[in-house]
C-alpha atoms as a PDB file:
ATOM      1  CA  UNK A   1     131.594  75.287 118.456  1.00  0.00           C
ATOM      2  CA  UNK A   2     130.366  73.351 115.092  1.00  0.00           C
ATOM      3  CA  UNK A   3     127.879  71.872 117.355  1.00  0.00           C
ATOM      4  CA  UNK A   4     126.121  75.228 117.982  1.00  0.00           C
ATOM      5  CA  UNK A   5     125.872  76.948 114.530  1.00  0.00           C
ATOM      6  CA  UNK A   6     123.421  74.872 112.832  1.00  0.00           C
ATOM      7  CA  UNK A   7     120.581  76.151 116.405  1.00  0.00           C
ATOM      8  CA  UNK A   8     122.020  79.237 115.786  1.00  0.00           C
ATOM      9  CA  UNK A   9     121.105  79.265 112.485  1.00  0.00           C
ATOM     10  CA  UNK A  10     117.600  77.749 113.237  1.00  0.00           C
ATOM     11  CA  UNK A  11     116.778  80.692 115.773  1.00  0.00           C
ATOM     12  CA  UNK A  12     117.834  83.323 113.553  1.00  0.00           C
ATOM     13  CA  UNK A  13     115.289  81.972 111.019  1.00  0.00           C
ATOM     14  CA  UNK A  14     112.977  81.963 113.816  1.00  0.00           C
ATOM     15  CA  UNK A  15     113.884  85.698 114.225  1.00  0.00           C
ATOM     16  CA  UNK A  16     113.329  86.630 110.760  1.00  0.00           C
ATOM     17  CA  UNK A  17     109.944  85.267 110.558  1.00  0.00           C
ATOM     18  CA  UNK A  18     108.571  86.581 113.440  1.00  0.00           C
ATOM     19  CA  UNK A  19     110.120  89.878 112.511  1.00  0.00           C
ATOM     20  CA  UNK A  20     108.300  89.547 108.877  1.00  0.00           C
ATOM     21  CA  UNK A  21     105.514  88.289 109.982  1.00  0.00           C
ATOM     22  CA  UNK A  22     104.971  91.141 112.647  1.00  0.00           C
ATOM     23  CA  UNK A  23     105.611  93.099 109.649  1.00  0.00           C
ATOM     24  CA  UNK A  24     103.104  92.464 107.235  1.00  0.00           C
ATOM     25  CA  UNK A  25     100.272  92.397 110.402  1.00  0.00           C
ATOM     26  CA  UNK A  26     101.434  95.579 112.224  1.00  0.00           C
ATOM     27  CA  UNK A  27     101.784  97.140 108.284  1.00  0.00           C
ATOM     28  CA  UNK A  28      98.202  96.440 108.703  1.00  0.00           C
ATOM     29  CA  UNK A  29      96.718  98.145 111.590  1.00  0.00           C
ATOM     30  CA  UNK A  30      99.073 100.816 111.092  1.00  0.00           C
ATOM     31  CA  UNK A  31      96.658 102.250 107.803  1.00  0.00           C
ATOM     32  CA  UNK A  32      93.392 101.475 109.899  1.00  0.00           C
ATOM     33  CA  UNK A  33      95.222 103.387 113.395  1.00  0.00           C
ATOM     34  CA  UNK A  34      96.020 106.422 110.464  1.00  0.00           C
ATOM     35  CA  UNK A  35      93.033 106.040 109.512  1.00  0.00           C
ATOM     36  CA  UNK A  36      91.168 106.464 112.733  1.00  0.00           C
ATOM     37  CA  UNK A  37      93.612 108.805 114.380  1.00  0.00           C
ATOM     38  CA  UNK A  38      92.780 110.686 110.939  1.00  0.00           C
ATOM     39  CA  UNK A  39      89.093 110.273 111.083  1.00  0.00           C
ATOM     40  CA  UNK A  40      86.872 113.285 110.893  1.00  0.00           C
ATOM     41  CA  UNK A  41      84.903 111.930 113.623  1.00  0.00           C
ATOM     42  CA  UNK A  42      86.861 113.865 116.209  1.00  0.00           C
ATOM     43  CA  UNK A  43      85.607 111.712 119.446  1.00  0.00           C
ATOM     44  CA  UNK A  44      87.445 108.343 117.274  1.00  0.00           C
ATOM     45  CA  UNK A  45      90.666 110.563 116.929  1.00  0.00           C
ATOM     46  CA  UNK A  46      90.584 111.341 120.238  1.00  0.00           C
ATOM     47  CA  UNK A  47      90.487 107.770 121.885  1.00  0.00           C
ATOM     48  CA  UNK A  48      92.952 106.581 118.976  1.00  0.00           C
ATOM     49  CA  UNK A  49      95.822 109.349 120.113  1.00  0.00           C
ATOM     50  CA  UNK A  50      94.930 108.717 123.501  1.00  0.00           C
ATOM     51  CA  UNK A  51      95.755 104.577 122.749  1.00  0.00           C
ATOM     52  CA  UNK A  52      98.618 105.293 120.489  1.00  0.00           C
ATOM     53  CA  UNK A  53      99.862 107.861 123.497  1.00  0.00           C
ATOM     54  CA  UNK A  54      99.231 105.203 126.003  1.00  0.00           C
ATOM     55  CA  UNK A  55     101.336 102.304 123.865  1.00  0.00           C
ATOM     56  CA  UNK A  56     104.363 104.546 123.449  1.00  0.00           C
ATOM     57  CA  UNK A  57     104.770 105.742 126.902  1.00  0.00           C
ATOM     58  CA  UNK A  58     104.890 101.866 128.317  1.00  0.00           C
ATOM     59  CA  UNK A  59     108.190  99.990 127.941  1.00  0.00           C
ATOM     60  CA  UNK A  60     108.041  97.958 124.873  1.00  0.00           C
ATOM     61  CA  UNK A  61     109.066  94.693 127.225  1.00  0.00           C
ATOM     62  CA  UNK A  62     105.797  94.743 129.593  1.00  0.00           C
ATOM     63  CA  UNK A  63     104.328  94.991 126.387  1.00  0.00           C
ATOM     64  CA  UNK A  64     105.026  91.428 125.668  1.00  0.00           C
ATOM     65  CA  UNK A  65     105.025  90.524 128.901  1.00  0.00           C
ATOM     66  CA  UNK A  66     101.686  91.584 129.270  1.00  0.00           C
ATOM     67  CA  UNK A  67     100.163  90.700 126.540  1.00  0.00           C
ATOM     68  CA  UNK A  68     101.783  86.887 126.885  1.00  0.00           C
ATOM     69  CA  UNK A  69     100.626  86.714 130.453  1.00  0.00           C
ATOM     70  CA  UNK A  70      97.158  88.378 129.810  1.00  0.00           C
ATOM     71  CA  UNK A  71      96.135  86.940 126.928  1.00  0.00           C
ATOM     72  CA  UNK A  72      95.000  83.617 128.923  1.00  0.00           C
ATOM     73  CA  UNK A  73      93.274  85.502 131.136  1.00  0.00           C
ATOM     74  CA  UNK A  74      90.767  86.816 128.692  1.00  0.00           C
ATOM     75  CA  UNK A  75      90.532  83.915 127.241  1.00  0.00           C
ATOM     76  CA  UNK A  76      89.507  82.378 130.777  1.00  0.00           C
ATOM     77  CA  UNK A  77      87.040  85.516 131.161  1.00  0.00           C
ATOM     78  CA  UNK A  78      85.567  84.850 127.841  1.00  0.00           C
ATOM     79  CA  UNK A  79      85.064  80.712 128.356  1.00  0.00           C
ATOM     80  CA  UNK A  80      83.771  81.760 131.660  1.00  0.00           C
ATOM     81  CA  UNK A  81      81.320  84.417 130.301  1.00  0.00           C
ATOM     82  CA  UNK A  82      79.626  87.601 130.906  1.00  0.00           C
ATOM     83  CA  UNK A  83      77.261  90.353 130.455  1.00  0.00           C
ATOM     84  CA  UNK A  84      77.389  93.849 129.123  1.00  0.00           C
ATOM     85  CA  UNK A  85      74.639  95.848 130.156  1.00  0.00           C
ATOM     86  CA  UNK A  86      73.388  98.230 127.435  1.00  0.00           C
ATOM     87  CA  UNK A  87      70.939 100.806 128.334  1.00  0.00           C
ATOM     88  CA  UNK A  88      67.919  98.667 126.212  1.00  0.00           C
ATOM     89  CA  UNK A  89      69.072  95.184 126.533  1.00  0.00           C
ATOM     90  CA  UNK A  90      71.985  92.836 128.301  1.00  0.00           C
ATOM     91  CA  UNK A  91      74.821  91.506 125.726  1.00  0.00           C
ATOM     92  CA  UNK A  92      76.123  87.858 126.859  1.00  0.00           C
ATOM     93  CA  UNK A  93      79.541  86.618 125.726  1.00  0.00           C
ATOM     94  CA  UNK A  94      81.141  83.145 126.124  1.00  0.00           C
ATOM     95  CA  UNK A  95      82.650  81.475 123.913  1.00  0.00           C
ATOM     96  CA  UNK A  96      83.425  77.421 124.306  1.00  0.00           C
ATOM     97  CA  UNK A  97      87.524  77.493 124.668  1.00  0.00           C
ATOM     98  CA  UNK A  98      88.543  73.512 125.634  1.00  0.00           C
ATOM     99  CA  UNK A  99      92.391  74.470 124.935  1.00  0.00           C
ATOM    100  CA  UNK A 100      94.214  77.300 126.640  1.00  0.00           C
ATOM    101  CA  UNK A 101      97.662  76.330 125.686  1.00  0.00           C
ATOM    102  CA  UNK A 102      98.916  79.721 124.234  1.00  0.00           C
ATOM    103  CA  UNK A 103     101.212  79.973 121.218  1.00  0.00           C
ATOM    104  CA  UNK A 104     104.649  82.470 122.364  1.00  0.00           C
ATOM    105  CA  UNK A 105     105.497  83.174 119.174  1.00  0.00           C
ATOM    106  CA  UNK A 106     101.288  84.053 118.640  1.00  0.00           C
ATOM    107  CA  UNK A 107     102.570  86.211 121.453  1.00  0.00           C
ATOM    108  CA  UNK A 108     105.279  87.669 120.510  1.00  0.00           C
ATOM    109  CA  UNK A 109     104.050  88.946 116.388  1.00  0.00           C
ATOM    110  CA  UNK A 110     100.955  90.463 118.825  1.00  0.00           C
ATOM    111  CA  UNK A 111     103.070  92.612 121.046  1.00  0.00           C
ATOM    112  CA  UNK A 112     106.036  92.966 118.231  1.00  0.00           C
ATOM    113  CA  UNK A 113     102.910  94.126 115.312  1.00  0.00           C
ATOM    114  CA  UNK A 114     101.275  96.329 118.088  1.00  0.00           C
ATOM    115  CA  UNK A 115     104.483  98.134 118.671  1.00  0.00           C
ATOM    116  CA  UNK A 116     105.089  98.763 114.980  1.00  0.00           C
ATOM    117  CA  UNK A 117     101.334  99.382 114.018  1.00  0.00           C
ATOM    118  CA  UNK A 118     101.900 102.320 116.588  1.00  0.00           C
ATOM    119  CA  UNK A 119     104.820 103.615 115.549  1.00  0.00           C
ATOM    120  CA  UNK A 120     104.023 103.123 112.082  1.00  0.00           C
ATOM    121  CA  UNK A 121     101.040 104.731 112.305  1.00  0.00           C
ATOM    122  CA  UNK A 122     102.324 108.411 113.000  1.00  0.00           C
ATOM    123  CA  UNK A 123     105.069 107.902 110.060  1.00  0.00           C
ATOM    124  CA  UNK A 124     102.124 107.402 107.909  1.00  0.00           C
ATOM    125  CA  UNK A 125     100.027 109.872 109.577  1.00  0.00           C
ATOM    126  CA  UNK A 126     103.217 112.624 108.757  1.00  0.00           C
ATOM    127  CA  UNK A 127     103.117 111.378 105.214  1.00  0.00           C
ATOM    128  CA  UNK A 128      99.238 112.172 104.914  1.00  0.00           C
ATOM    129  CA  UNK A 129      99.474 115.263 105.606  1.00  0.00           C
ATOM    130  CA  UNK A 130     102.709 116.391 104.061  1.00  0.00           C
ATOM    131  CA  UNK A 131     100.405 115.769 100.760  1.00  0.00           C
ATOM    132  CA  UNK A 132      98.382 119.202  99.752  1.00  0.00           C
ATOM    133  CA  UNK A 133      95.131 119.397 100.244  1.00  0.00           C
ATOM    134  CA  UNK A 134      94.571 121.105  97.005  1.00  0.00           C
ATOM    135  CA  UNK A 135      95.496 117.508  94.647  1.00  0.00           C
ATOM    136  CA  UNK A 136      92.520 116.280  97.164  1.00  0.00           C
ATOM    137  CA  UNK A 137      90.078 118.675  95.776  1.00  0.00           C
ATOM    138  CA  UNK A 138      91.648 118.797  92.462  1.00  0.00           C
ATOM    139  CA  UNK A 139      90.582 115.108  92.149  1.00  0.00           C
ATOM    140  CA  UNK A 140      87.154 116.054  93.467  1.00  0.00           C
ATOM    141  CA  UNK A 141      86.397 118.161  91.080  1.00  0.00           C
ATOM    142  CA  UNK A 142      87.289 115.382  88.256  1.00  0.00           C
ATOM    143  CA  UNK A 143      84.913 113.442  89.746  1.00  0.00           C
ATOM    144  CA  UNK A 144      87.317 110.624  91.695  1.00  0.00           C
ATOM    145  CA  UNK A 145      85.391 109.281  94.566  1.00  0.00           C
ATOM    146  CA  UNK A 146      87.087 109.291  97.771  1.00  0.00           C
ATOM    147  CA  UNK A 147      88.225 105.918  97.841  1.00  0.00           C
ATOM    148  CA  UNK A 148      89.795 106.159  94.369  1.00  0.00           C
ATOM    149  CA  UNK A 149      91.612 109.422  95.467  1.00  0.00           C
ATOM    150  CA  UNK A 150      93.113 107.644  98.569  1.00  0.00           C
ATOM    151  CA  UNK A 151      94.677 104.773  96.781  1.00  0.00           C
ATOM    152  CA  UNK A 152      95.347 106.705  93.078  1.00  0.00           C
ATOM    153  CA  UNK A 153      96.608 109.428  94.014  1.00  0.00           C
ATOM    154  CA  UNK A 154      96.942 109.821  97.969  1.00  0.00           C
ATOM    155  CA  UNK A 155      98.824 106.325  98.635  1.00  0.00           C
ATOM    156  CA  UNK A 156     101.312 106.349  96.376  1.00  0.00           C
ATOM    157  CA  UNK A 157     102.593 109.947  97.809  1.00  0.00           C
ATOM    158  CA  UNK A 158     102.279 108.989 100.792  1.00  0.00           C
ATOM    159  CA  UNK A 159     104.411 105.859 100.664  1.00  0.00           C
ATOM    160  CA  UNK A 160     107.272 107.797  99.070  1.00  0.00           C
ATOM    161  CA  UNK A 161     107.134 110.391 102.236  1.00  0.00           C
ATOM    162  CA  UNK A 162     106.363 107.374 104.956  1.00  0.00           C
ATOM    163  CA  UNK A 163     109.553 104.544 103.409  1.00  0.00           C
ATOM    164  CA  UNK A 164     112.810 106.765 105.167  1.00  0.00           C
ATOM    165  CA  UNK A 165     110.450 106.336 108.335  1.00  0.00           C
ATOM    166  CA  UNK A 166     109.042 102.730 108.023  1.00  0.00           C
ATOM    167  CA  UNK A 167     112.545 101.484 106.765  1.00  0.00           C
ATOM    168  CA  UNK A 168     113.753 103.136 109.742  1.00  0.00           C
ATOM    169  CA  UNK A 169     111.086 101.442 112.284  1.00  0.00           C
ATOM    170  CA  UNK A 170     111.884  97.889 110.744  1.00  0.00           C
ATOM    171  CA  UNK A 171     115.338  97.908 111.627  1.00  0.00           C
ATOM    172  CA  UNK A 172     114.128  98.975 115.609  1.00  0.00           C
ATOM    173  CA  UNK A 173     111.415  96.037 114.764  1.00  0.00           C
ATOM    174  CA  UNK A 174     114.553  93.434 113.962  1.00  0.00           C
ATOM    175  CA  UNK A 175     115.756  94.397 116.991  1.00  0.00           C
ATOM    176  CA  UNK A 176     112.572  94.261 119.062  1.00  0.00           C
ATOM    177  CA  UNK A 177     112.360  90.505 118.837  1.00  0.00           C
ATOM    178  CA  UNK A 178     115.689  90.054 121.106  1.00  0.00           C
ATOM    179  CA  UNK A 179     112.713  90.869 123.853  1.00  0.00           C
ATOM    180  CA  UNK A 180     110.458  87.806 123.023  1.00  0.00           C
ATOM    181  CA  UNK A 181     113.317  85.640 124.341  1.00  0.00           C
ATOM    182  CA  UNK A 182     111.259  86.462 127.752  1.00  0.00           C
ATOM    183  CA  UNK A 183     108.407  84.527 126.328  1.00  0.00           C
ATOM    184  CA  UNK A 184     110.078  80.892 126.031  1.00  0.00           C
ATOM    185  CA  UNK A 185     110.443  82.104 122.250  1.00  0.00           C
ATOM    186  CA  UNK A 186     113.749  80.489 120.960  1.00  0.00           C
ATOM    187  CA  UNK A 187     114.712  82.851 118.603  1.00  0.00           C
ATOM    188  CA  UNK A 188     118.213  83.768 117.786  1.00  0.00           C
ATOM    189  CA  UNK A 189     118.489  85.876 121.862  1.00  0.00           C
ATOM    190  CA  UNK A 190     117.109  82.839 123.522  1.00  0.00           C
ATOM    191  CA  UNK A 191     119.370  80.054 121.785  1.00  0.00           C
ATOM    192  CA  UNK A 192     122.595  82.678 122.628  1.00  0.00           C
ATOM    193  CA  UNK A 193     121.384  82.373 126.135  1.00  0.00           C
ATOM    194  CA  UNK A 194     120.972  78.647 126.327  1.00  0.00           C
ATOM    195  CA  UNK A 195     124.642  78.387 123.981  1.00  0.00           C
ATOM    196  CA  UNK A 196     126.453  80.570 127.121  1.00  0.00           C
ATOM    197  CA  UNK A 197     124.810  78.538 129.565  1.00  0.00           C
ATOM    198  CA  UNK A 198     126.386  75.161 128.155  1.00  0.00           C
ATOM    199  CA  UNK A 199     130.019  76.680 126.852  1.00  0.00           C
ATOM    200  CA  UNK A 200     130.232  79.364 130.106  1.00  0.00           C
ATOM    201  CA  UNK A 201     132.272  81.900 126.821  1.00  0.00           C
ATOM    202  CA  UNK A 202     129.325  84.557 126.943  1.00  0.00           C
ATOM    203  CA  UNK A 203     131.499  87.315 125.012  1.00  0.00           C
ATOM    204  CA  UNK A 204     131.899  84.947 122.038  1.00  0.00           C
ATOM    205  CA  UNK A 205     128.595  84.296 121.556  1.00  0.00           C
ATOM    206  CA  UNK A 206     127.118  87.371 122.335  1.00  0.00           C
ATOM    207  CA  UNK A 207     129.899  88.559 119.827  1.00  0.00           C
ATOM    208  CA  UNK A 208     128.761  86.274 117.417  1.00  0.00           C
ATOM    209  CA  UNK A 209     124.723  87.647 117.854  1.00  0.00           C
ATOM    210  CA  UNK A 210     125.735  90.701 117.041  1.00  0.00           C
ATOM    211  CA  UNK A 211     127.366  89.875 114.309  1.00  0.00           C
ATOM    212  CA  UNK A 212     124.403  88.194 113.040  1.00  0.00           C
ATOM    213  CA  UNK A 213     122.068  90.735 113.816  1.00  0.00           C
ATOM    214  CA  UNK A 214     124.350  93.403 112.173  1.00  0.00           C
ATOM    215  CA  UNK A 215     124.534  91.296 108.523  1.00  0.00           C
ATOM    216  CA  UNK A 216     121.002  91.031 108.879  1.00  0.00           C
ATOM    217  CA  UNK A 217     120.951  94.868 109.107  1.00  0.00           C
ATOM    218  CA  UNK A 218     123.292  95.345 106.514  1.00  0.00           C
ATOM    219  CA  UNK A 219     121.186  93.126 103.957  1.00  0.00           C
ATOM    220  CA  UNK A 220     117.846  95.227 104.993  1.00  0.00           C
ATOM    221  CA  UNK A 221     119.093  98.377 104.355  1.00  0.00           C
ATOM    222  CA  UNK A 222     120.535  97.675 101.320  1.00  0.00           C
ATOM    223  CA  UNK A 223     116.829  96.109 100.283  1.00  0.00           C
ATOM    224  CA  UNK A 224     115.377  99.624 101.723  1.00  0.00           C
ATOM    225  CA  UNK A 225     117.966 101.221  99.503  1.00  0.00           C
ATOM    226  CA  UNK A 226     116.911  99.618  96.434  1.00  0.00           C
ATOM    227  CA  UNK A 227     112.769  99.831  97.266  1.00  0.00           C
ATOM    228  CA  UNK A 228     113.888 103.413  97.803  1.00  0.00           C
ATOM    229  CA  UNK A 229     115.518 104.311  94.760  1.00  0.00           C
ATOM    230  CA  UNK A 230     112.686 102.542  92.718  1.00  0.00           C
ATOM    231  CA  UNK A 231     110.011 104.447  94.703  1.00  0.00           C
ATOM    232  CA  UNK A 232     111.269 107.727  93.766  1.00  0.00           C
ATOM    233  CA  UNK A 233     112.544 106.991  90.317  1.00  0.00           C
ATOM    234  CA  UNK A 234     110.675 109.411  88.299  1.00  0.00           C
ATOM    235  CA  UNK A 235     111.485 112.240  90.280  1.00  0.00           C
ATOM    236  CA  UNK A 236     115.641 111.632  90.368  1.00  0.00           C
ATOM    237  CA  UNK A 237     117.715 113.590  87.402  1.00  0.00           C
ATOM    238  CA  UNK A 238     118.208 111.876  84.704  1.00  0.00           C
ATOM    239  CA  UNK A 239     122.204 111.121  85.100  1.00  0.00           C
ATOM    240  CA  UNK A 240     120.922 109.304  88.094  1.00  0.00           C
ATOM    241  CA  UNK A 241     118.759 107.157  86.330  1.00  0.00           C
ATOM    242  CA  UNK A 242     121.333 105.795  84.618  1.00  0.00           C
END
């Protein structure tokens, strides 16, 4: 058994950083899919529900499937070329791509960040418009321009409303990267697989994922706990200050 913690270990590190990682990128396109599903442009917010819609009714594993197994086709489509025709002119691209070896875990923070971004996004999207519209105008008519509104006033409101959610959608994230294991990812999954295939004792080890995937758990939420209680410090009573 001493022979098997140390990979153990190794994948679960592997784990965590793809789970951070898809983090911090799907945090990302989560505030530009709010920001489009949001947009006043109603055609935008149209095809951005209709994406968001379309990501959330597939299985999150031909997600990553796809996405690992169609990502070298575009990039064969693009090396190969072609033409858009636009109603004035004709748009060539091709790019020169010698190398078509594709990265899994590349892979896998694409699918796991597109997941979250979507996810994410209608937290966020809740948590704009829990805010009233009248502290909007209110800082219109002080003369705040719109982008100074958004991240004075609008942001940090909506981050209090959005962190139950998001805290919430990072612990489904965690788990969410037990599916890149289907990608030749060895993350902490993968190396349990390959562990039961040497030692033939699958309920120990699979006992032994779960317990790390359950401190890892423990340690977030108690993080989340603390973010939380810092977030909303000025409006807790006083005695709970203390």
């Amino acid at each position: 058994m001493d022979g098997y913690i140390l990979p153990l270990m190794q994948a679960t590190l592997i784990t965590l950083s793809l789970a951070l990682v898809s983090l911090v990128v799907g945090m990302f396109f989560a505030f530009i899919f709010t920001l489009l599903e949001s947009a006043p442009f109603k055609p935008v917010a149209w095809l951005m529900s209709l994406f968001n819609l379309t990501i959330r009714a597939l299985p999150e594993l031909l997600i990553v499937v796809a996405i690992y197994n169609g990502l070298p086709l575009l990039l064969i489509l693009i090396n190969d070329g072609f033409t858009v025709n636009l109603y004035f002119t004709s748009l060539t691209i091709q790019l020169d791509i010698q190398d078509f070896n594709i990265n899994p875990f590349l892979c896998g923070v694409a699918a796991l960040s597109l997941l979250y971004a979507v996810y994410a996004s209608q937290t966020l999207r809740g948590a704009f418009k829990a805010i009233p519209n009248g502290q909007r105008q209110a800082a219109q008519v002080l003369g705040l321009s719109k982008s100074r509104t958004f991240f004075r006033i609008i942001m940090p409101q909506m981050w209090r409303h959005a962190l139950p959610g998001l805290s919430n959608q990072w612990l489904i994230l965690l788990k969410d990267t037990a599916l890149v294991s289907t990608i030749a990812i060895n993350d902490l999954m993968m190396q349990t697989k390959t562990i039961i295939a040497r030692t033939n004792q699958p309920f120990l080890w699979y006992i032994i994922a779960m317990i790390i995937y359950l401190i890892i758990s423990i340690l977030s939420k108690k993080v989340i706990s603390r973010i939380e209680k810092r977030s909303t410090y000025f409006e807790q009573p006083t005695s709970a200050k203390s």
